[in-house]
N, C-alpha and C. Protein backbone atom coordinates (compact mmCIF):
# COMPACT_ATOMS: atom_id res chain seq x y z
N UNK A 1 29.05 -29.60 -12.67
CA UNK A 1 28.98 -31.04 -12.91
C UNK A 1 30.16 -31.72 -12.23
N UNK A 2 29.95 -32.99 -11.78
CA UNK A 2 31.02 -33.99 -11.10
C UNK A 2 32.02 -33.96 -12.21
N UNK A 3 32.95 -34.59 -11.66
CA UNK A 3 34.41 -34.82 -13.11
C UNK A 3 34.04 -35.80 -13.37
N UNK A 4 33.38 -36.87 -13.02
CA UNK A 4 32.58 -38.13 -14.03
C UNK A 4 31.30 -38.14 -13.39
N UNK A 5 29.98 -38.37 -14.36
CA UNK A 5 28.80 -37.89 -14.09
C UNK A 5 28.15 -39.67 -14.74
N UNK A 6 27.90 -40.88 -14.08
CA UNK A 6 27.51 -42.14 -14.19
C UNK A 6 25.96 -41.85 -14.52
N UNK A 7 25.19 -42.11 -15.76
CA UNK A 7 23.72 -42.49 -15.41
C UNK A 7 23.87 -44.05 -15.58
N UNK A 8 22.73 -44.50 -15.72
CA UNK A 8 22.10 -45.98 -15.63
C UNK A 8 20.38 -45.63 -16.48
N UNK A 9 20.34 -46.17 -17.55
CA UNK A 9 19.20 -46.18 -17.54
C UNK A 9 18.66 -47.75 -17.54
N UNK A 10 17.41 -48.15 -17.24
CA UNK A 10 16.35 -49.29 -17.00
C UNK A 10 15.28 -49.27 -17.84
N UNK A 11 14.92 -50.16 -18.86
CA UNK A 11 13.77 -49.92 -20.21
C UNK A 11 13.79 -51.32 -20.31
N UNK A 12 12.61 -51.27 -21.17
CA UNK A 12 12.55 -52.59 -22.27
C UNK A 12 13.09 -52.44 -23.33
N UNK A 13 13.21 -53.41 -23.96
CA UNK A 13 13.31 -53.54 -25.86
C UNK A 13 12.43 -52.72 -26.24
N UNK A 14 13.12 -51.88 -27.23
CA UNK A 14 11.74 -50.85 -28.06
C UNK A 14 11.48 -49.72 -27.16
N UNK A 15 11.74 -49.52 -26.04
CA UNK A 15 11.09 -47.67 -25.01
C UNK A 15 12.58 -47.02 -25.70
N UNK A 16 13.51 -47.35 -26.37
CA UNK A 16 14.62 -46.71 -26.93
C UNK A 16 15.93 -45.95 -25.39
N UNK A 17 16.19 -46.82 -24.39
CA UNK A 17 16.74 -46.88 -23.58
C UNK A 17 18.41 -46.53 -24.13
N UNK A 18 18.80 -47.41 -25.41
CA UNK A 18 20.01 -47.47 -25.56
C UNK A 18 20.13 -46.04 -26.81
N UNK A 19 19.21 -45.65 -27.27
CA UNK A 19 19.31 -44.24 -28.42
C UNK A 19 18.96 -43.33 -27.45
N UNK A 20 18.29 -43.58 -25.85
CA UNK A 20 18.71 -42.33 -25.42
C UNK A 20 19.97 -42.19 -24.47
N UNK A 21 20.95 -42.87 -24.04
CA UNK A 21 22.12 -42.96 -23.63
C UNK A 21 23.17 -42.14 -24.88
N UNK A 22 22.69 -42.85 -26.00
CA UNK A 22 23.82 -42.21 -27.01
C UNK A 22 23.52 -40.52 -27.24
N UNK A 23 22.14 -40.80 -27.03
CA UNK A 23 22.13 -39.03 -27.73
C UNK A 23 22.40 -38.11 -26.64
N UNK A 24 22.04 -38.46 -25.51
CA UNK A 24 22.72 -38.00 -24.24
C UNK A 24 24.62 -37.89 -24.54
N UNK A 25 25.00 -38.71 -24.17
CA UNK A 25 26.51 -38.81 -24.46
C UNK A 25 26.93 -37.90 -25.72
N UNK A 26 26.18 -38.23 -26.76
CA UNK A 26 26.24 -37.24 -28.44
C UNK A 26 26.32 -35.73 -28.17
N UNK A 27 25.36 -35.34 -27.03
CA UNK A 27 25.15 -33.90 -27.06
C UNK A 27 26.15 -33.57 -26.60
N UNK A 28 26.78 -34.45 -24.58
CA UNK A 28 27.89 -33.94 -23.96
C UNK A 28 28.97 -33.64 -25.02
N UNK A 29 29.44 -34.86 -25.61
CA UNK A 29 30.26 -34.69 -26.77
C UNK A 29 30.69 -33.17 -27.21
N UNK A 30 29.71 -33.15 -27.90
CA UNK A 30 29.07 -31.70 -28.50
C UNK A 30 29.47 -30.49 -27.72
N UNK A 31 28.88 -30.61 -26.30
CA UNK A 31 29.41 -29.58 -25.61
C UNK A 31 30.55 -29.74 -24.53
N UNK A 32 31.46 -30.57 -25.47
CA UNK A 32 33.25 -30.41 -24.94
C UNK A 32 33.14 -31.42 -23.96
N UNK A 33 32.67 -32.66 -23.54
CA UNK A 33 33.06 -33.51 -22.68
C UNK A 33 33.07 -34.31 -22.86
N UNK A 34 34.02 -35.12 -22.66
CA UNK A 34 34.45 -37.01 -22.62
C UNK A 34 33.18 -37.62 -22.43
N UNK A 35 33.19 -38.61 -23.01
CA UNK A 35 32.02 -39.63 -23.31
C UNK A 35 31.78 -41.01 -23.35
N UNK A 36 31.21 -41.73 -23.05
CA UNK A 36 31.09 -43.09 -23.27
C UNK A 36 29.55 -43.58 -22.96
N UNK A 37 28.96 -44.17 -24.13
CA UNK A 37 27.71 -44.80 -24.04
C UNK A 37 27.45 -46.24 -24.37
N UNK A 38 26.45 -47.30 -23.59
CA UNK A 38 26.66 -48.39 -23.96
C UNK A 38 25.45 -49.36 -23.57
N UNK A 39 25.02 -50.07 -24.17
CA UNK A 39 23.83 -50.75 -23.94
C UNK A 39 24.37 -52.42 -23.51
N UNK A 40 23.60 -52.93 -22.11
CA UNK A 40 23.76 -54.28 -21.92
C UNK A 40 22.34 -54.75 -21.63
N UNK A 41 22.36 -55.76 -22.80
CA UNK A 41 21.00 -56.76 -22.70
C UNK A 41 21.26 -58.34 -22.79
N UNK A 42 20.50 -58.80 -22.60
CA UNK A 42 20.18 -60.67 -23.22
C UNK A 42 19.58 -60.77 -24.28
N UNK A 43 19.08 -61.59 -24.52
CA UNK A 43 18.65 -62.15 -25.55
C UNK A 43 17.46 -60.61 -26.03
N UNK A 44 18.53 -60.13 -27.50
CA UNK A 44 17.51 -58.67 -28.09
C UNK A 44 15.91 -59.04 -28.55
N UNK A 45 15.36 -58.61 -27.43
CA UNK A 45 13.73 -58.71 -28.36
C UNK A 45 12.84 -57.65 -27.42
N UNK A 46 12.00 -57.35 -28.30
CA UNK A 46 10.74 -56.56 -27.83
C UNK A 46 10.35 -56.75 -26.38
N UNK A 47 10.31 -56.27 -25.64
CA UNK A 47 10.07 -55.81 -24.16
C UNK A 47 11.00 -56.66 -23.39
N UNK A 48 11.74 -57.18 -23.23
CA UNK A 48 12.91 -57.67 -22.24
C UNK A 48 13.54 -56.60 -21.90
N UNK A 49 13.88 -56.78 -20.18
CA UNK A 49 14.57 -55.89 -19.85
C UNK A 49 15.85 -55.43 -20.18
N UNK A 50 16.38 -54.28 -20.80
CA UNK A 50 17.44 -53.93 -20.70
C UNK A 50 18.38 -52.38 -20.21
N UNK A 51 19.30 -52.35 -20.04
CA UNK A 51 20.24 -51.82 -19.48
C UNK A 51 20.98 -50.53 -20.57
N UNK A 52 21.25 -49.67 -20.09
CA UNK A 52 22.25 -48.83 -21.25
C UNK A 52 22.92 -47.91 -20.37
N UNK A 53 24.09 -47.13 -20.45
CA UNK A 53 24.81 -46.64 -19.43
C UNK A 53 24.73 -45.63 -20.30
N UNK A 54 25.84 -44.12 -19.37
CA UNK A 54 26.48 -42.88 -20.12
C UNK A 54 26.99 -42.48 -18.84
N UNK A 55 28.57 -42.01 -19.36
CA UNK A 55 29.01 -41.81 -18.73
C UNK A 55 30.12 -40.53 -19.65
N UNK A 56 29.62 -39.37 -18.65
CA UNK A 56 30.39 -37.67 -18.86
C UNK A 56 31.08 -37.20 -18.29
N UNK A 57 32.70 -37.13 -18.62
CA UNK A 57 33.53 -36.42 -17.92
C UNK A 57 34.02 -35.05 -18.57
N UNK A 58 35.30 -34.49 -17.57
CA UNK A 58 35.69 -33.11 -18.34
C UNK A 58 36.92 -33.37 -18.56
N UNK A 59 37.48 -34.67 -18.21
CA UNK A 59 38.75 -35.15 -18.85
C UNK A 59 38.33 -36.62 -19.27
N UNK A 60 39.60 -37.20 -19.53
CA UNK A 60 39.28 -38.26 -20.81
C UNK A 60 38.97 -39.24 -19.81
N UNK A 61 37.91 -41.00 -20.30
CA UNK A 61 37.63 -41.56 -19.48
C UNK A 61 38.61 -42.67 -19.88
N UNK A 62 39.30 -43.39 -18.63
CA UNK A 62 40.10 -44.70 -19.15
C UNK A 62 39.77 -45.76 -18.57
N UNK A 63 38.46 -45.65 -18.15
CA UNK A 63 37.59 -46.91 -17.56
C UNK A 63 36.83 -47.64 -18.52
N UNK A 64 36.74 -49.08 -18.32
CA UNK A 64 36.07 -49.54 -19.61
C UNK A 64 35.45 -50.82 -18.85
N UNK A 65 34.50 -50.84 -18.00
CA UNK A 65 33.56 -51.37 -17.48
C UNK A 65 32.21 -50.98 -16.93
N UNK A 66 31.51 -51.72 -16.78
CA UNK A 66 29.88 -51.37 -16.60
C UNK A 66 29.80 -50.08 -15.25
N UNK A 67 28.60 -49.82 -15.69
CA UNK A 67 28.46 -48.58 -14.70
C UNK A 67 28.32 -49.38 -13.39
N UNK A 68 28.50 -49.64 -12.01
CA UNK A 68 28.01 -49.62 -11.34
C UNK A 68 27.80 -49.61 -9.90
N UNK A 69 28.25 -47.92 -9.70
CA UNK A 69 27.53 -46.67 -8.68
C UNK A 69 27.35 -45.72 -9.92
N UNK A 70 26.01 -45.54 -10.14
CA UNK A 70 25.58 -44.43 -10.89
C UNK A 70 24.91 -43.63 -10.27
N UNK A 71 25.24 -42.08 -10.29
CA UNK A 71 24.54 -41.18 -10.01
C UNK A 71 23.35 -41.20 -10.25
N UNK A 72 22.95 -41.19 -11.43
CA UNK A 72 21.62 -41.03 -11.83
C UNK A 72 21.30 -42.52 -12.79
N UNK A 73 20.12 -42.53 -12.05
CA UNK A 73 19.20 -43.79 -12.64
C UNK A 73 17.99 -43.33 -13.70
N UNK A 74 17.36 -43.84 -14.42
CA UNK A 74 16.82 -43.28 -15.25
C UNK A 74 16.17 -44.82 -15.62
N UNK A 75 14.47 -44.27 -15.48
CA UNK A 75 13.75 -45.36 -15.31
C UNK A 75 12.74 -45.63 -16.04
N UNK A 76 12.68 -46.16 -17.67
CA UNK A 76 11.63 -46.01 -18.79
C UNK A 76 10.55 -46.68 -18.50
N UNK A 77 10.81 -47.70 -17.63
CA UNK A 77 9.41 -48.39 -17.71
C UNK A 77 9.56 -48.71 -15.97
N UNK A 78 8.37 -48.08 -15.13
CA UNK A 78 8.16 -48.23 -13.89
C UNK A 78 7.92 -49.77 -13.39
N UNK A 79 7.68 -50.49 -14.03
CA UNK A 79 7.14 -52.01 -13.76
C UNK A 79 8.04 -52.65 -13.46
N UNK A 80 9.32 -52.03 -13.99
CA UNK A 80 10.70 -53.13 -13.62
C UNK A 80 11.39 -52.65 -11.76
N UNK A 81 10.62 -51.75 -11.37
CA UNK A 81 10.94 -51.20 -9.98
C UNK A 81 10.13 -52.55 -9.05
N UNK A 82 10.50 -53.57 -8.61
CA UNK A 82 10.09 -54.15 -7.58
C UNK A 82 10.58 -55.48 -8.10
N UNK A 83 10.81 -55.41 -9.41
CA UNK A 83 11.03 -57.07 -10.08
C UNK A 83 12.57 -57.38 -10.22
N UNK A 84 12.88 -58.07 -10.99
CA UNK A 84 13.98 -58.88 -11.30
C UNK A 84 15.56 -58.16 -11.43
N UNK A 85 14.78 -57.14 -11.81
CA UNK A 85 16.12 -55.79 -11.60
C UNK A 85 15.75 -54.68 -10.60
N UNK A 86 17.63 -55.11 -10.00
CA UNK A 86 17.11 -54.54 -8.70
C UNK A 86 17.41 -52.37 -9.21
N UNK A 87 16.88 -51.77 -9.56
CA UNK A 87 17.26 -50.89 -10.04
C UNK A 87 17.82 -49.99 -8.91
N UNK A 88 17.95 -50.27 -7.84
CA UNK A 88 18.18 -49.05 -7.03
C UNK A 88 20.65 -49.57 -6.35
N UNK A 89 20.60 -50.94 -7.00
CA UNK A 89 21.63 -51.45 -6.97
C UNK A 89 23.07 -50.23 -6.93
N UNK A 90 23.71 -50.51 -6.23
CA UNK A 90 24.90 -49.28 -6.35
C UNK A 90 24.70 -47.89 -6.19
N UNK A 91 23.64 -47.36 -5.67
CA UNK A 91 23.14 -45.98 -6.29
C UNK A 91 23.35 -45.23 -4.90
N UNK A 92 24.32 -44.08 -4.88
CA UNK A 92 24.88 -43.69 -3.58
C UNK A 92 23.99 -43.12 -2.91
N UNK A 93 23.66 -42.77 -1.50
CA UNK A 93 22.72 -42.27 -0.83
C UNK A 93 22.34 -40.81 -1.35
N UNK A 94 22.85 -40.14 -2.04
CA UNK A 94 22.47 -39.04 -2.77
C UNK A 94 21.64 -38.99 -4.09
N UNK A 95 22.33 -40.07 -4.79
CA UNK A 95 21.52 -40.54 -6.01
C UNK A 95 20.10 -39.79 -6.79
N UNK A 96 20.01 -39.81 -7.76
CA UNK A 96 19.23 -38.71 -8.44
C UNK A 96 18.27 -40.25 -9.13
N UNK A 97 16.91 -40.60 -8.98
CA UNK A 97 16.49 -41.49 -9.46
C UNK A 97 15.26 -40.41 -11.09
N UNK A 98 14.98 -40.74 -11.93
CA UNK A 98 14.16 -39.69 -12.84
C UNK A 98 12.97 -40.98 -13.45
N UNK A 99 11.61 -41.40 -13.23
CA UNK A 99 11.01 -41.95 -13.78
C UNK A 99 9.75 -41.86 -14.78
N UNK A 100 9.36 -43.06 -15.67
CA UNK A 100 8.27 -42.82 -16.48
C UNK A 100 7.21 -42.95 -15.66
N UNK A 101 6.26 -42.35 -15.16
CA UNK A 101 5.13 -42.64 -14.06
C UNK A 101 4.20 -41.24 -14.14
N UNK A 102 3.07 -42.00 -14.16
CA UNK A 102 1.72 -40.56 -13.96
C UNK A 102 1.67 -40.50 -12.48
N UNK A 103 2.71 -41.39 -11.42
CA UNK A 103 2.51 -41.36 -10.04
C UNK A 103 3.86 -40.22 -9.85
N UNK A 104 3.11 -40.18 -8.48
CA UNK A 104 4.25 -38.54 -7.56
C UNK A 104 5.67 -39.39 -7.19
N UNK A 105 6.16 -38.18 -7.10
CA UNK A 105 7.61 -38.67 -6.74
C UNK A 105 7.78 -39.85 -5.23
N UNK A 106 6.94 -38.84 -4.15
CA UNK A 106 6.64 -39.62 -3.15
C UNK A 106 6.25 -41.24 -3.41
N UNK A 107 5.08 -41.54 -3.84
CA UNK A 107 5.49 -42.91 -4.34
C UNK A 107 5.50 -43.62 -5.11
N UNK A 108 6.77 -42.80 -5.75
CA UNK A 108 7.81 -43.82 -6.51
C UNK A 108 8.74 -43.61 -5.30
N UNK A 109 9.29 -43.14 -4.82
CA UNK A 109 10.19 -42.79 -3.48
C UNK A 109 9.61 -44.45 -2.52
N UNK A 110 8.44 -44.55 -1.87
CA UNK A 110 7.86 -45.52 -1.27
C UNK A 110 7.68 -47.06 -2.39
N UNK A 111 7.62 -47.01 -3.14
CA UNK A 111 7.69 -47.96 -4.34
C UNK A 111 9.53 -48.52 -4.49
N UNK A 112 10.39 -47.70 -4.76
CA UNK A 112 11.93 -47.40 -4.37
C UNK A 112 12.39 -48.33 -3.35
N UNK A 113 11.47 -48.39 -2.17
CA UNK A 113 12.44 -48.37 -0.57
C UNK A 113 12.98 -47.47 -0.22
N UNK A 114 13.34 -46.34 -0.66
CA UNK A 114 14.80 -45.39 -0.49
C UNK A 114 13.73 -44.55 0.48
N UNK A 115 15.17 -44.06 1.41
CA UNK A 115 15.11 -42.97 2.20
C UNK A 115 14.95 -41.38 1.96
N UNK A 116 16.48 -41.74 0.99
CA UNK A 116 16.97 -40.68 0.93
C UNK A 116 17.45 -40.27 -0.41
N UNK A 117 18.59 -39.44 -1.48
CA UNK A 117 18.39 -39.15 -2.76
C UNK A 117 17.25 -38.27 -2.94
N UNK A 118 16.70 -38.31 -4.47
CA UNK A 118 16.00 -37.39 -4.97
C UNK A 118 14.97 -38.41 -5.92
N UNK A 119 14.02 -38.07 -6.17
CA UNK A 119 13.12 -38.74 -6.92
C UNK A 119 12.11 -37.82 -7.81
N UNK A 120 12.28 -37.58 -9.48
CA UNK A 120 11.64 -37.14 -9.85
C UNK A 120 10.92 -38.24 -11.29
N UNK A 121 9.73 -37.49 -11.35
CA UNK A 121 8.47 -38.05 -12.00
C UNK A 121 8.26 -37.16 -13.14
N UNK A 122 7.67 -38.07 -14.23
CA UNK A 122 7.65 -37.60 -14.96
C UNK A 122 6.26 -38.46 -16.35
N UNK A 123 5.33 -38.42 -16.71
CA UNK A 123 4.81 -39.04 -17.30
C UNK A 123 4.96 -38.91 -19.00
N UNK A 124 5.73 -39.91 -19.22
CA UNK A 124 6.63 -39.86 -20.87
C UNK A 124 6.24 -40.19 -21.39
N UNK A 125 5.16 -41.70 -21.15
CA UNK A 125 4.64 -42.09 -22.01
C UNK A 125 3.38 -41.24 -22.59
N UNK A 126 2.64 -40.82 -21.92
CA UNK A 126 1.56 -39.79 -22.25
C UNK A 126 2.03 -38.25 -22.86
N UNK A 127 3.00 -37.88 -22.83
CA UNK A 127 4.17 -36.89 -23.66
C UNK A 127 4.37 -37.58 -24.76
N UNK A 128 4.88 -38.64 -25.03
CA UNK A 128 5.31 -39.18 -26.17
C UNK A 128 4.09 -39.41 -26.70
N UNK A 129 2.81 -39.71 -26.74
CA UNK A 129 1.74 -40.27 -27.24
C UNK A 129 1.40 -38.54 -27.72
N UNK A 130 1.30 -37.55 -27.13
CA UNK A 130 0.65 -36.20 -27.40
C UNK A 130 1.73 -35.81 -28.51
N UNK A 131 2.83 -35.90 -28.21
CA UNK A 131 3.77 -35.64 -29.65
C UNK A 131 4.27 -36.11 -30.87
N UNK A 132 4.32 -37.31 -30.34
CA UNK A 132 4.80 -38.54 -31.39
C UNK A 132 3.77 -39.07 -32.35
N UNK A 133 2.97 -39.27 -31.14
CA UNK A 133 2.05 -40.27 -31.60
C UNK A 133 2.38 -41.99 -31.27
N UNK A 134 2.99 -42.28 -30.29
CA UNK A 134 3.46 -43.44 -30.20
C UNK A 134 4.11 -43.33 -28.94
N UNK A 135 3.85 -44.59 -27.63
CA UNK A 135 4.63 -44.55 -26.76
C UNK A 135 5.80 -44.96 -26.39
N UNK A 136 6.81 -44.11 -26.80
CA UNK A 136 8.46 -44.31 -26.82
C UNK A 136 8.79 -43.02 -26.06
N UNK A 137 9.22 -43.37 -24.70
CA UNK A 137 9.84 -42.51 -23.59
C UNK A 137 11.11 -41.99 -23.38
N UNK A 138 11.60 -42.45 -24.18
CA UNK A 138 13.17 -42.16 -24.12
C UNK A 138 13.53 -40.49 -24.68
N UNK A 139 13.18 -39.77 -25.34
CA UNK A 139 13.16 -38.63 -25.72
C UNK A 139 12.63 -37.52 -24.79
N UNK A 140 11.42 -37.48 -24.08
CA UNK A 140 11.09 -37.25 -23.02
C UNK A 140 11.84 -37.23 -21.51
N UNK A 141 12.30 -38.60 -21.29
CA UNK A 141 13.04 -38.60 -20.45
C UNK A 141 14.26 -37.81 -20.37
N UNK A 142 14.76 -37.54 -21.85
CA UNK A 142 16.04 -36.58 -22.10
C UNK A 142 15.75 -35.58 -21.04
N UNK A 143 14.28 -34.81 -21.83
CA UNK A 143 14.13 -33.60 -21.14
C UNK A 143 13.72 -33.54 -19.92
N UNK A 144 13.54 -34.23 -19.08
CA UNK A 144 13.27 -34.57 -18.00
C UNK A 144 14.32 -34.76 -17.40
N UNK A 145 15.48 -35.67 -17.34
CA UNK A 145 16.94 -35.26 -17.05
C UNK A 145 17.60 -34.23 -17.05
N UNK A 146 17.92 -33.74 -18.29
CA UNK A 146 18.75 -32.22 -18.40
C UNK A 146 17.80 -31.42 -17.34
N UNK A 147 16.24 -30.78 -17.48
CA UNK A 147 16.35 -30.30 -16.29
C UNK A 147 16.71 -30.54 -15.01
N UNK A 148 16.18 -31.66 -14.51
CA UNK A 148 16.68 -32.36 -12.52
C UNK A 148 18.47 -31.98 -11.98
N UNK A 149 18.83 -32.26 -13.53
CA UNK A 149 20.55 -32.36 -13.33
C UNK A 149 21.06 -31.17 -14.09
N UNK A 150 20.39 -30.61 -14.79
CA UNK A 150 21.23 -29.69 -15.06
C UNK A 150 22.32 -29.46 -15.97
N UNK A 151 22.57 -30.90 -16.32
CA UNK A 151 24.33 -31.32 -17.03
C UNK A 151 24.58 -30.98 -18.41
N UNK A 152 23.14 -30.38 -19.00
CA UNK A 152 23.69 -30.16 -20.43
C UNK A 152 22.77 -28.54 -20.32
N UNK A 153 22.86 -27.60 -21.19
CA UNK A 153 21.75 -26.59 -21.68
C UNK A 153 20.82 -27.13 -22.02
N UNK A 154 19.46 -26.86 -21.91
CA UNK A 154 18.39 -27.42 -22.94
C UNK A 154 18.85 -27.35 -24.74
N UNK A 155 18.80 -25.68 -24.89
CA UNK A 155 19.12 -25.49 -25.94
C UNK A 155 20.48 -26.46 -26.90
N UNK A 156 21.45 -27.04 -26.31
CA UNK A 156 22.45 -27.98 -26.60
C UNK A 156 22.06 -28.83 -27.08
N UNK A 157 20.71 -29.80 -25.84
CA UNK A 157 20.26 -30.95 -26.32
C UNK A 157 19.52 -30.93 -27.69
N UNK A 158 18.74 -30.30 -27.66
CA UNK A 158 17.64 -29.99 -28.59
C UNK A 158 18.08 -30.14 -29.74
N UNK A 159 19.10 -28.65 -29.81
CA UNK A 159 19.98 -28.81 -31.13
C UNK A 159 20.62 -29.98 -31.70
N UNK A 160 21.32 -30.51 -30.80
CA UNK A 160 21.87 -31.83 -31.03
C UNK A 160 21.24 -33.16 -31.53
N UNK A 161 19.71 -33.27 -30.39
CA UNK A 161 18.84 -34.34 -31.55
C UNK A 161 18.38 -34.27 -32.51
N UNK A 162 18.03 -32.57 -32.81
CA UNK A 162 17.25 -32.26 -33.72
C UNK A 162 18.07 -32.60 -35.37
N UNK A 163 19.73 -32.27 -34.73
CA UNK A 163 20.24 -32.59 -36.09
C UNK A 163 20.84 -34.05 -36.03
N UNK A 164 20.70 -34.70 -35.03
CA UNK A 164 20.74 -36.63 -34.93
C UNK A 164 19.37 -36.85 -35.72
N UNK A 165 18.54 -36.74 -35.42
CA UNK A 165 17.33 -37.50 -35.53
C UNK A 165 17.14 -36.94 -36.96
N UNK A 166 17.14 -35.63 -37.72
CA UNK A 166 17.35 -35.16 -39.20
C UNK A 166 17.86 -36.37 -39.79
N UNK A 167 18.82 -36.87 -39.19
CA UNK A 167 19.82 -37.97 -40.43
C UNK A 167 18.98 -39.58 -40.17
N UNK A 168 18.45 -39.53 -38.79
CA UNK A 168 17.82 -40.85 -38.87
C UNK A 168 16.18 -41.03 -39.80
N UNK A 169 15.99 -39.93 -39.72
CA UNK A 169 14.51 -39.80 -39.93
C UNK A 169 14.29 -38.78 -41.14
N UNK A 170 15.33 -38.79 -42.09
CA UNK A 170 15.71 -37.85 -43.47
C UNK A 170 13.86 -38.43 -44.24
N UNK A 171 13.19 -36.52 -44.08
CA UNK A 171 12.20 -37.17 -44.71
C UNK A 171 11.11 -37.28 -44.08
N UNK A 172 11.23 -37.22 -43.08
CA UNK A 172 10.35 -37.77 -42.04
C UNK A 172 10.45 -36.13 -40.86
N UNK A 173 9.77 -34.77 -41.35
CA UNK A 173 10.26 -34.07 -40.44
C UNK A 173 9.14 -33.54 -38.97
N UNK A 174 7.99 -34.69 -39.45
CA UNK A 174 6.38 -34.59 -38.03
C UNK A 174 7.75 -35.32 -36.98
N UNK A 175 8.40 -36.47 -37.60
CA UNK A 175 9.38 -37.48 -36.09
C UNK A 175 10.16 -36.68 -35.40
N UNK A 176 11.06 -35.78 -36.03
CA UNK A 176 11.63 -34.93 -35.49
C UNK A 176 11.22 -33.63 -34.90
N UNK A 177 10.68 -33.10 -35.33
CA UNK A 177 9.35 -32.24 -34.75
C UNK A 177 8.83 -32.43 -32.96
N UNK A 178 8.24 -34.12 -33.77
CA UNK A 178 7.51 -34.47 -32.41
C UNK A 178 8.48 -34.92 -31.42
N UNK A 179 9.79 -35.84 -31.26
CA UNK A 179 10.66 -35.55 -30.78
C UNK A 179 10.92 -34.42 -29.91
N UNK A 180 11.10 -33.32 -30.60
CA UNK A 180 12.14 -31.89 -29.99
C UNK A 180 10.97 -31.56 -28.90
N UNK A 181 9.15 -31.52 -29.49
CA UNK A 181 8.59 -30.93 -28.58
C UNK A 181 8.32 -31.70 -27.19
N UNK A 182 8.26 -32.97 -27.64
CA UNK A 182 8.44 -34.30 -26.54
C UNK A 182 9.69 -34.25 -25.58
N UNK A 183 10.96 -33.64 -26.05
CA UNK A 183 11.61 -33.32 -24.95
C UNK A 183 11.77 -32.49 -24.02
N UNK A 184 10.95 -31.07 -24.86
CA UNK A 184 10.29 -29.73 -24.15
C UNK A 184 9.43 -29.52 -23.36
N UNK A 185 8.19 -30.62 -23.64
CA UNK A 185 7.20 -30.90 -22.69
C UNK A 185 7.56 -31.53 -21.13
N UNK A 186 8.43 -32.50 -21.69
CA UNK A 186 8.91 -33.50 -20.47
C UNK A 186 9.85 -32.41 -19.34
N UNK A 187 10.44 -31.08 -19.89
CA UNK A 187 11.47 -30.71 -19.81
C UNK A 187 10.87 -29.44 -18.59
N UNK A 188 9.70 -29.13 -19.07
CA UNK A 188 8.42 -28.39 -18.29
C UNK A 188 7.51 -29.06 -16.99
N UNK A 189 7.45 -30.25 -17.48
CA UNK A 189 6.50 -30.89 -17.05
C UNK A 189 6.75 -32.02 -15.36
N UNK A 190 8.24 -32.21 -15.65
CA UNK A 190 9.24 -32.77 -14.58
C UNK A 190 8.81 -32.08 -13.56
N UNK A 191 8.40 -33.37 -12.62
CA UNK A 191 8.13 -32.89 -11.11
C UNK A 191 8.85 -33.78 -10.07
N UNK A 192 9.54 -33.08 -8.77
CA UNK A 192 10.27 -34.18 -8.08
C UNK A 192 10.25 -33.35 -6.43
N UNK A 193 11.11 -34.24 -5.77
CA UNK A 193 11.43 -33.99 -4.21
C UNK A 193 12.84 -34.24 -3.94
């Protein structure tokens, strides 16, 4: 892993953009690395676009501004690729892009503009609907990340939401369940170039 590892993720209100930045960051935590997670939106409501960062180092971070050159982009809802946010903004010619889409990497790559980087696909919402029961991508996308990048163990993550999401969802153990396998599927299922 880089000595600071920038994502960016891109969602609406409600695809859970900013709970998956934290649980991302929660796990690094977990497995011994500096951390910082953070959500920027406008006005909070149901499907407006918003923003959430994470950012993983192996020493301490003393930066305290918005992400922006992020390695990895991370993209919950494909619709915001051509519109008002420019998502491909700052993103170095290497750049690791990971999206929600039943389309190929290729085009989302041609959808993008980009040349060059990496582009992987991944269909979350239809993962989240087979596990959950509900289309919320952000859990999926976990597993869809950790594999492309590599930056955490599977087994780390897993563990880690499984006992986050225990305390959110005390009671509730089909959410967590469907969760863990929703990140396993995605985690299998990740296809890219």
């Amino acid at each position: 892993m880089e000595s600071l590892l920038e994502v960016r993720w891109h969602g609406r209100g409600g695809q859970g953009a900013k709970t998956a930045a934290l649980l991302l960051a929660e796990s690094a935590s977990d497995a011994g690395k500096f951390i910082q997670a953070f959500p920027e939106y406008g006005p909070e409501r149901m499907g407006a676009p918003v923003q959430a960062f994470t950012r993983i180092a192996d020493e301490p971070i003393t930066m305290h501004c918005h992400v922006t050159n992020p390695k990895i982009v991370v993209i919950l809802d494909p619709s915001l690729i051509g519109g008002s946010v420019d998502v491909t903004a700052g993103v170095p010619e290497d750049g690791i892009y990971v999206i929600n889409t039943g389309a190929t990497p290729q085009e989302m790559r041609d959808k993008l503009g980009i040349k060059t980087g990496k582009v992987f696909t991944v269909d979350a919402n239809q993962i989240a609907m087979d596990t959950i029961g509900r289309p919320i991508p952000n859990t999926p996308m976990l597993g869809a990340l950790i594999k492309v990048t590599g930056m955490l163990e599977l087994e780390t993550l897993l563990e880690d939401t499984k006992n986050k999401l225990s305390k959110k969802f005390a009671g509730r153990p089909k959410i967590v369940e469907g969760n863990i396998n929703a990140i396993k599927k995605a985690y299998q299922e990740v296809k890219g170039e």
